[in-house]
C-alpha atoms as a PDB file:
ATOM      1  CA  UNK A   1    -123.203  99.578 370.552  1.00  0.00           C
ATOM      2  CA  UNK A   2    -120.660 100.929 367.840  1.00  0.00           C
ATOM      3  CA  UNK A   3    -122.262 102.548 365.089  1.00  0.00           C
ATOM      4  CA  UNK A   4    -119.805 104.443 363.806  1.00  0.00           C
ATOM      5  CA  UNK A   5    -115.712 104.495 363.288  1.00  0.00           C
ATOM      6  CA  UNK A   6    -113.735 107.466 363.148  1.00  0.00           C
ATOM      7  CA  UNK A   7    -109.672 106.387 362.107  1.00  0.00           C
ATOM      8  CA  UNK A   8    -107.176 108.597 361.995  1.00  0.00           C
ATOM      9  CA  UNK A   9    -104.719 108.497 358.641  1.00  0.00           C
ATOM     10  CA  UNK A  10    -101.491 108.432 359.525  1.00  0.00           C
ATOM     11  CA  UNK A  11     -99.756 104.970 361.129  1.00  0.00           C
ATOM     12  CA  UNK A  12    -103.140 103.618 361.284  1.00  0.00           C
ATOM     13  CA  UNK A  13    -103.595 103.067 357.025  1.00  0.00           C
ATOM     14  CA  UNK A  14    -100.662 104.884 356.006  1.00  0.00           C
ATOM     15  CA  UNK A  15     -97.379 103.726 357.330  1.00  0.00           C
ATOM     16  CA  UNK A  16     -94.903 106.020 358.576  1.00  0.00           C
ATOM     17  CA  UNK A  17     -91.345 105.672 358.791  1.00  0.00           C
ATOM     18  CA  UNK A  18     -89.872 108.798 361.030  1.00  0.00           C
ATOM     19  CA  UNK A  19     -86.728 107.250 361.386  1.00  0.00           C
ATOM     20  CA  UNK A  20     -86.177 108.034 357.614  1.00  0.00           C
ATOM     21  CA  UNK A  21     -86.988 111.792 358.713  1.00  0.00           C
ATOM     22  CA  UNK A  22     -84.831 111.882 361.197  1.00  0.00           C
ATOM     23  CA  UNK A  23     -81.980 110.481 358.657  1.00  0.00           C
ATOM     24  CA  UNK A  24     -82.507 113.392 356.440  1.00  0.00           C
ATOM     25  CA  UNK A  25     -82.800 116.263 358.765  1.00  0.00           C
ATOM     26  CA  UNK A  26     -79.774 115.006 361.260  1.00  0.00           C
ATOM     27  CA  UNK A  27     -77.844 114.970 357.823  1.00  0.00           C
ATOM     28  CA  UNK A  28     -77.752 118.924 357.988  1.00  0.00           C
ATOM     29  CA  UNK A  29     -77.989 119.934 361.464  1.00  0.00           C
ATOM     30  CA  UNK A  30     -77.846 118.347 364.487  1.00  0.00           C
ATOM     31  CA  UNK A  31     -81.320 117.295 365.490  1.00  0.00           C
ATOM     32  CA  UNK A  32     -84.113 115.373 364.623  1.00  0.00           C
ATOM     33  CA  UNK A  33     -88.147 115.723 363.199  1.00  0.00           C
ATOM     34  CA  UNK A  34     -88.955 116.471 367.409  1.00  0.00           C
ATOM     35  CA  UNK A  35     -86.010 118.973 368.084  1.00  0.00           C
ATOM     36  CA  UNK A  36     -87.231 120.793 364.674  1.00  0.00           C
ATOM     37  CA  UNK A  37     -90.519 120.797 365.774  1.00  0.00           C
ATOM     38  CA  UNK A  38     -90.304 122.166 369.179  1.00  0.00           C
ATOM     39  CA  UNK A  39     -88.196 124.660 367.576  1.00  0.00           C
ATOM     40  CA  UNK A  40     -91.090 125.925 365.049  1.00  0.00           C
ATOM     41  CA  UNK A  41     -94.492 124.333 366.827  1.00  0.00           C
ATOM     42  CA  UNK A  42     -96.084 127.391 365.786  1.00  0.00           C
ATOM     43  CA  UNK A  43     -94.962 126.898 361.995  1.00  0.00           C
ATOM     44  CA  UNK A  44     -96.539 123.331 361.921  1.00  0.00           C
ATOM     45  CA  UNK A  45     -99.672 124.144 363.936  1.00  0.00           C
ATOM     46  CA  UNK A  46    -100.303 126.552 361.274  1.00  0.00           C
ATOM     47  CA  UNK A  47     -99.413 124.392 358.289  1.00  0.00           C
ATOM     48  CA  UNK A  48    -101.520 121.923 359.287  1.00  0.00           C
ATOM     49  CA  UNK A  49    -104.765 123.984 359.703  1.00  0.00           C
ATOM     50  CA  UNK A  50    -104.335 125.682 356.079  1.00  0.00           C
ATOM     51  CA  UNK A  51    -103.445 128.779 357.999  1.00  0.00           C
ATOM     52  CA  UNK A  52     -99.664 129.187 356.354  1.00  0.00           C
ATOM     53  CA  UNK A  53     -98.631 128.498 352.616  1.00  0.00           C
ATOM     54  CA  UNK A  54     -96.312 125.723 351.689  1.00  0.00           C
ATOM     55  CA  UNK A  55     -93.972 128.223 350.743  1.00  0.00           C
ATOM     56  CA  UNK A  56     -93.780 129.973 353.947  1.00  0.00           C
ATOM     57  CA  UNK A  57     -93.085 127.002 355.519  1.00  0.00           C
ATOM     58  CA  UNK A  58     -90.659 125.452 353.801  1.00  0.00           C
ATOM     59  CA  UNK A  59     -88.951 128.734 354.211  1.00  0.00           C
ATOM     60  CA  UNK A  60     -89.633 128.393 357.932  1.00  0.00           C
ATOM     61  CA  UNK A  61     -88.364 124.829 358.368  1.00  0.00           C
ATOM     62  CA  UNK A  62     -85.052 126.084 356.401  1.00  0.00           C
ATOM     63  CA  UNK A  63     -84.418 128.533 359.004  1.00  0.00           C
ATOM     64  CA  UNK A  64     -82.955 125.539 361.036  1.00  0.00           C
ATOM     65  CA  UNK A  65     -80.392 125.155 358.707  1.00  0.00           C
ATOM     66  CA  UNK A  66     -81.781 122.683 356.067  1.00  0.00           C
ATOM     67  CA  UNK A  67     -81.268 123.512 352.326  1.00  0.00           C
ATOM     68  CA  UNK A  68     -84.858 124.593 351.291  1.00  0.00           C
ATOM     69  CA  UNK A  69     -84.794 122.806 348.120  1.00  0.00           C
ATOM     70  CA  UNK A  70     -84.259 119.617 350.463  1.00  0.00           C
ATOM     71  CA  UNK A  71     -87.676 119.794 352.785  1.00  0.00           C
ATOM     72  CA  UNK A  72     -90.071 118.967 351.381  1.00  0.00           C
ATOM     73  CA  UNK A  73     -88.308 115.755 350.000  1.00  0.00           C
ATOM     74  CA  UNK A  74     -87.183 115.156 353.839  1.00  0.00           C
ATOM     75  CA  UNK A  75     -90.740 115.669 354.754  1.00  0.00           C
ATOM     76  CA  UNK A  76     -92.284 113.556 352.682  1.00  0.00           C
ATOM     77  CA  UNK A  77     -89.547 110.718 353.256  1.00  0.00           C
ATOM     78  CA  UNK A  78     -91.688 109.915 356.376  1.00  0.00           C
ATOM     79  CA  UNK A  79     -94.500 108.337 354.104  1.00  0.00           C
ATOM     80  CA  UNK A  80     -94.221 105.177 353.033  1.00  0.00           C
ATOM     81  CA  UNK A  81     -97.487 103.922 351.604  1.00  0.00           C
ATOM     82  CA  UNK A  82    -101.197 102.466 352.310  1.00  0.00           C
ATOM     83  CA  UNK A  83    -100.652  98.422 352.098  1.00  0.00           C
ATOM     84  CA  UNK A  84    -103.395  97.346 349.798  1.00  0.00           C
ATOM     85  CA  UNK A  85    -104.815  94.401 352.242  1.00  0.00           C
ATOM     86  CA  UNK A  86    -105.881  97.712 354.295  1.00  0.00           C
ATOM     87  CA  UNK A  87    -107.759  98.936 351.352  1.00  0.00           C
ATOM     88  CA  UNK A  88    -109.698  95.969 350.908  1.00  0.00           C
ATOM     89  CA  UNK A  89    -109.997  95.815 355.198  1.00  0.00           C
ATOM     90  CA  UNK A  90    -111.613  99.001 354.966  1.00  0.00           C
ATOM     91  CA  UNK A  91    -114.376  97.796 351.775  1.00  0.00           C
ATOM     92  CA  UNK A  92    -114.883  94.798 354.205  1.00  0.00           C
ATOM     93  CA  UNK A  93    -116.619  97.140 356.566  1.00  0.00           C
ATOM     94  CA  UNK A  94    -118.470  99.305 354.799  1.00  0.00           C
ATOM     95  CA  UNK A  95    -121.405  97.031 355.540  1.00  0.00           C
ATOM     96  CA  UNK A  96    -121.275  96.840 359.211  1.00  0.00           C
ATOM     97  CA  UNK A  97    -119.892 100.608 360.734  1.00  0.00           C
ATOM     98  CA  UNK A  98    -120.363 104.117 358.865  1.00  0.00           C
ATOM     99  CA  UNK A  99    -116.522 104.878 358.937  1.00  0.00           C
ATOM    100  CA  UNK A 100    -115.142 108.015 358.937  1.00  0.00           C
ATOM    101  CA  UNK A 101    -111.242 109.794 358.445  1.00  0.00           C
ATOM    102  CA  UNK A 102    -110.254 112.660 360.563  1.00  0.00           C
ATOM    103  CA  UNK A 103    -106.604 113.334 359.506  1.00  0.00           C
ATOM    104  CA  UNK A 104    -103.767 115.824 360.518  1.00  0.00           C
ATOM    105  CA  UNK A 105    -102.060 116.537 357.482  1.00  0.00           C
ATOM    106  CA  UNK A 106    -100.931 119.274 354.623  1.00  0.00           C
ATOM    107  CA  UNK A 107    -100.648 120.007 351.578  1.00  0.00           C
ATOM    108  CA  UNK A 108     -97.006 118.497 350.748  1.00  0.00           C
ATOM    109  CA  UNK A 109     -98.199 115.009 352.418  1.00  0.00           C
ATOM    110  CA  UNK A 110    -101.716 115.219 350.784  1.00  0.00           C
ATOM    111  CA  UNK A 111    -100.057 115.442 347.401  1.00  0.00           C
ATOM    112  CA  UNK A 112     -97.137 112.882 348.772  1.00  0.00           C
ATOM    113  CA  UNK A 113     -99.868 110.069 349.781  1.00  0.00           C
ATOM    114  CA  UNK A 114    -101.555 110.603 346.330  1.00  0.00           C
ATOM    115  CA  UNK A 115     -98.430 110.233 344.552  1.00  0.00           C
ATOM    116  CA  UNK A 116     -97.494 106.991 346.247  1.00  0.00           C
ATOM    117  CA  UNK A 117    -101.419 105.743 346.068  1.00  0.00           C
ATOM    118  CA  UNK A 118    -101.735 106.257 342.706  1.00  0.00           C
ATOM    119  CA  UNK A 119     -98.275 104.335 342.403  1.00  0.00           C
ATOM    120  CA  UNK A 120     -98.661 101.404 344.373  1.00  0.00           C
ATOM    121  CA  UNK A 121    -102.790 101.047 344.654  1.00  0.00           C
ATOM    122  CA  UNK A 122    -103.524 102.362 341.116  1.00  0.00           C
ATOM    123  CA  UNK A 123    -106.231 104.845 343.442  1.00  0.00           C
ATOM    124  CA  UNK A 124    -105.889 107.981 344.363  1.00  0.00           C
ATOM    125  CA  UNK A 125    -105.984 109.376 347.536  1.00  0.00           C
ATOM    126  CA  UNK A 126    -109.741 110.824 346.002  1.00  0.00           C
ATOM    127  CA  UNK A 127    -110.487 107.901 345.419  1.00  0.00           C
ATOM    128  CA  UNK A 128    -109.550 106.108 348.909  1.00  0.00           C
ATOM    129  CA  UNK A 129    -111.609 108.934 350.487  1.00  0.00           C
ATOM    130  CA  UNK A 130    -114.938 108.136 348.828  1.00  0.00           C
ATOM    131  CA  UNK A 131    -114.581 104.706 350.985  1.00  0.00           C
ATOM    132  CA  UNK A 132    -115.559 106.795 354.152  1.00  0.00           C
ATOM    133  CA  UNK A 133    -118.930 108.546 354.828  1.00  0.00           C
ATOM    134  CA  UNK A 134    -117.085 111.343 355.275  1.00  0.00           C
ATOM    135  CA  UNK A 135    -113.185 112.407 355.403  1.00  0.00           C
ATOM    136  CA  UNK A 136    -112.226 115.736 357.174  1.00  0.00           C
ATOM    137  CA  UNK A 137    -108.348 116.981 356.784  1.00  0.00           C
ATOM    138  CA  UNK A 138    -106.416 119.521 359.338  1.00  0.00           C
ATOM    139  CA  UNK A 139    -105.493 121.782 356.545  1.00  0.00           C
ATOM    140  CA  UNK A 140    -109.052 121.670 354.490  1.00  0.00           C
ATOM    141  CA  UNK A 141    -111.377 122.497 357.202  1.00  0.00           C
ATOM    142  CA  UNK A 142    -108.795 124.837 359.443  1.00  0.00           C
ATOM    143  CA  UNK A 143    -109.165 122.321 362.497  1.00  0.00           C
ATOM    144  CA  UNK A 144    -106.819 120.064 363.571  1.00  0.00           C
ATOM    145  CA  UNK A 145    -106.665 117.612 366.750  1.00  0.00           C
ATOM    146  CA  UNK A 146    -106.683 117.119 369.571  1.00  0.00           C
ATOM    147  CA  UNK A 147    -108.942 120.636 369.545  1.00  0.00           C
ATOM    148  CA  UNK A 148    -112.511 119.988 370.589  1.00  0.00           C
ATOM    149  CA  UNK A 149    -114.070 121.921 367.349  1.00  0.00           C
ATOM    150  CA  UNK A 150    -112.807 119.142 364.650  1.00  0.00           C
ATOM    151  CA  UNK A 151    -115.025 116.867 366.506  1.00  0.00           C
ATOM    152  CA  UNK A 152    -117.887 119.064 367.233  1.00  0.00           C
ATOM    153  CA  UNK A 153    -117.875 119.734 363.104  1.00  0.00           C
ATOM    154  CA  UNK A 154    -117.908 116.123 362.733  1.00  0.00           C
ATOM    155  CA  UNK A 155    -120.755 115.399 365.031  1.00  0.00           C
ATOM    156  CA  UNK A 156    -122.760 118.423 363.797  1.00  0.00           C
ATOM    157  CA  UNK A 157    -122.089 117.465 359.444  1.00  0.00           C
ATOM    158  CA  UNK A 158    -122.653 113.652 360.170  1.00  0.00           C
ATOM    159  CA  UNK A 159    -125.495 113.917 363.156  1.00  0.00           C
ATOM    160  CA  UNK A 160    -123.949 110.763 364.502  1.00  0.00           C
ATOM    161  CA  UNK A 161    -124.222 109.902 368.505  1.00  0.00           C
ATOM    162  CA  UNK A 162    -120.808 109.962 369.717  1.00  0.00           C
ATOM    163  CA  UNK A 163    -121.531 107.307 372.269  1.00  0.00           C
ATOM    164  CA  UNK A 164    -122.295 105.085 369.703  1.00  0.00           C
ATOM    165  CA  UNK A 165    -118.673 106.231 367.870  1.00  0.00           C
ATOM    166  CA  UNK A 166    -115.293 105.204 368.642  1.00  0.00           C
ATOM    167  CA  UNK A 167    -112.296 107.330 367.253  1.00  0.00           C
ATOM    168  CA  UNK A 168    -108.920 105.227 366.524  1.00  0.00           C
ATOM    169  CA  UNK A 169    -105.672 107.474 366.080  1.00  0.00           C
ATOM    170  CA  UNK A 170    -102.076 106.404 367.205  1.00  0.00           C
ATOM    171  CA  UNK A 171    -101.180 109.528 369.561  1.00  0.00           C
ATOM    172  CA  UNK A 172    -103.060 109.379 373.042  1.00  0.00           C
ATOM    173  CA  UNK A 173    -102.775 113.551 372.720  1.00  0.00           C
ATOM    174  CA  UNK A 174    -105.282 113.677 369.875  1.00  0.00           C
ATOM    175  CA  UNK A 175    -107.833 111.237 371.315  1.00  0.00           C
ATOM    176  CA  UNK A 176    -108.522 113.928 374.320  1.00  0.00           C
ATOM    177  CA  UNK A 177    -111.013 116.017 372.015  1.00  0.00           C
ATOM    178  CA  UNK A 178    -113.333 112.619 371.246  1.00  0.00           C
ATOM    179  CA  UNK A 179    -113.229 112.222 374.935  1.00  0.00           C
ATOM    180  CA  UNK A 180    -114.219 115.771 375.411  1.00  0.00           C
ATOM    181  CA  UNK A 181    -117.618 114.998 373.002  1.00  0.00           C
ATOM    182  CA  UNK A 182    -118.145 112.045 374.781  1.00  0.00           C
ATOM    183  CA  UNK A 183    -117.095 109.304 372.033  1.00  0.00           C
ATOM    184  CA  UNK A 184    -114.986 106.124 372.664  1.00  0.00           C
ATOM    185  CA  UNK A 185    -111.287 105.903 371.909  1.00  0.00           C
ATOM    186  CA  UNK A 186    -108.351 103.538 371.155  1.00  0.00           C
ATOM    187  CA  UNK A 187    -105.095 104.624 371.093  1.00  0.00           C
ATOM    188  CA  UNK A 188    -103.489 102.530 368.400  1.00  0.00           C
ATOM    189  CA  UNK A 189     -99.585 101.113 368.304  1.00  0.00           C
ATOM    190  CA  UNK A 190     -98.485 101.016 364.397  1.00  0.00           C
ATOM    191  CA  UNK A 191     -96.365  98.373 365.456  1.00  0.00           C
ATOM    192  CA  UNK A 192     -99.884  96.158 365.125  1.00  0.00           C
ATOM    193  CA  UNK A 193    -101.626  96.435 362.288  1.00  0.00           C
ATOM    194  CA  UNK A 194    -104.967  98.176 362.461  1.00  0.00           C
ATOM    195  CA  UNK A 195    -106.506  94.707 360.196  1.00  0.00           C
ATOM    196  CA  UNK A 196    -105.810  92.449 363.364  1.00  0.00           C
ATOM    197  CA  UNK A 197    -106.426  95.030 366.205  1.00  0.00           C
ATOM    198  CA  UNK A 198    -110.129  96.549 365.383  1.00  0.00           C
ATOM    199  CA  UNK A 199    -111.729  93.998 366.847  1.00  0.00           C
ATOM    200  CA  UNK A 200    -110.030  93.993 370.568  1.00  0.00           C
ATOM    201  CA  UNK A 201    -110.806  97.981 369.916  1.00  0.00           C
ATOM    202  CA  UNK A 202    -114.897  97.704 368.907  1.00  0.00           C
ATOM    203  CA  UNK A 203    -114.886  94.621 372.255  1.00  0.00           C
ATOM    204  CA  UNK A 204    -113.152  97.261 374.845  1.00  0.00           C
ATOM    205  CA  UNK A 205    -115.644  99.842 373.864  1.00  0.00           C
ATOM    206  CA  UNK A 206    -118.454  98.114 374.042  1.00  0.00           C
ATOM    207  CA  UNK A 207    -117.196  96.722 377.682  1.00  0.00           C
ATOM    208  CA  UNK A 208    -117.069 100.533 378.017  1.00  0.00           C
ATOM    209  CA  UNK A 209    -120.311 101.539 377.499  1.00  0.00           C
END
């Protein structure tokens, strides 16, 4: 039986619009968000586990030829906002699953998302967090996913069964450390909204058990 629910951030509350990314880097040079990131894998990986400064990599991203003082705006052009019928989606549950937020992100979104929260929710991401049990971020706790450890901290803070805990993230890469602790997964297309999909996910993993 599902217990608990682990949801990723990004294109599961927030909505993400990478085409806008794409826009903005390709108006420079000529790739996109992937070919940049292949290019300096090493410069995100880091970013994202608190292990490099936003200055360093904003200086590192400019290296492909984007005007610095145009990153981070390109970077954060990707973020669109949390709906506020997911806000209230999330409330709704607190009374039947211990939920939970595992989230890849960084400073320049973290600020981003609270800017746009605060905006269009009149929360702040702060705020939004205190509706989980427990919220862990890439860049706060020097773990990101799919590694193995950011679940193994998870299960060790929270003491939770991970066969009674399904994790829900959009990428089928950074499910693979839940399945490595033995918890269920759902690999989630943002092209459904997460309001009208939980239920198929909580039915399949129970089928699953």
């Amino acid at each position: 039986m599902i217990k608990h629910i682990i949801f990723d951030f990004g294109n599961i509350f927030v909505d993400l619009d990478f085409d806008e990314v794409n826009l903005g880097i390709q108006t420079y040079v000529g790739m996109g968000m992937k070919g940049v990131y292949l290019r300096h894998s090493e410069v995100f990986d880091a970013y994202e586990r608190g292990h490099l400064s936003e200055n360093d990599f904003l200086s590192a991203v400019a290296e492909v030829g984007i005007p610095r003082n145009k990153v981070a705006d390109i970077w954060n052009s990707m973020i669109v906002g949390i709906p506020p019928h997911r806000i209230e989606f999330i409330k709704s549950l607190q009374d039947k699953y211990n939920l939970y937020l595992f989230s890849n992100i960084n400073t320049l979104h973290e600020a981003e998302v609270n800017r746009l929260m605060l905006a269009q929710n009149n929360m702040s991401l702060e705020e939004f967090r205190t509706l989980f049990k427990g919220s862990w971020f890439s860049h706060h706790i020097g773990m990101r996913k799919p590694d193995t450890e950011g679940f193994e901290l998870i299960l060790k803070e929270t003491g939770i069964d991970p066969h009674e805990t399904i994790f829900i993230d959009d990428s089928a890469i950074n499910v693979q450390g839940a399945v490595d602790v033995g918890m269920h997964i759902a690999v989630h297309d943002p092209e459904n909204d997460i309001v009208e999909m939980l239920t198929e996910y909580i039915k399949q993993a129970h089928t699953n058990t």
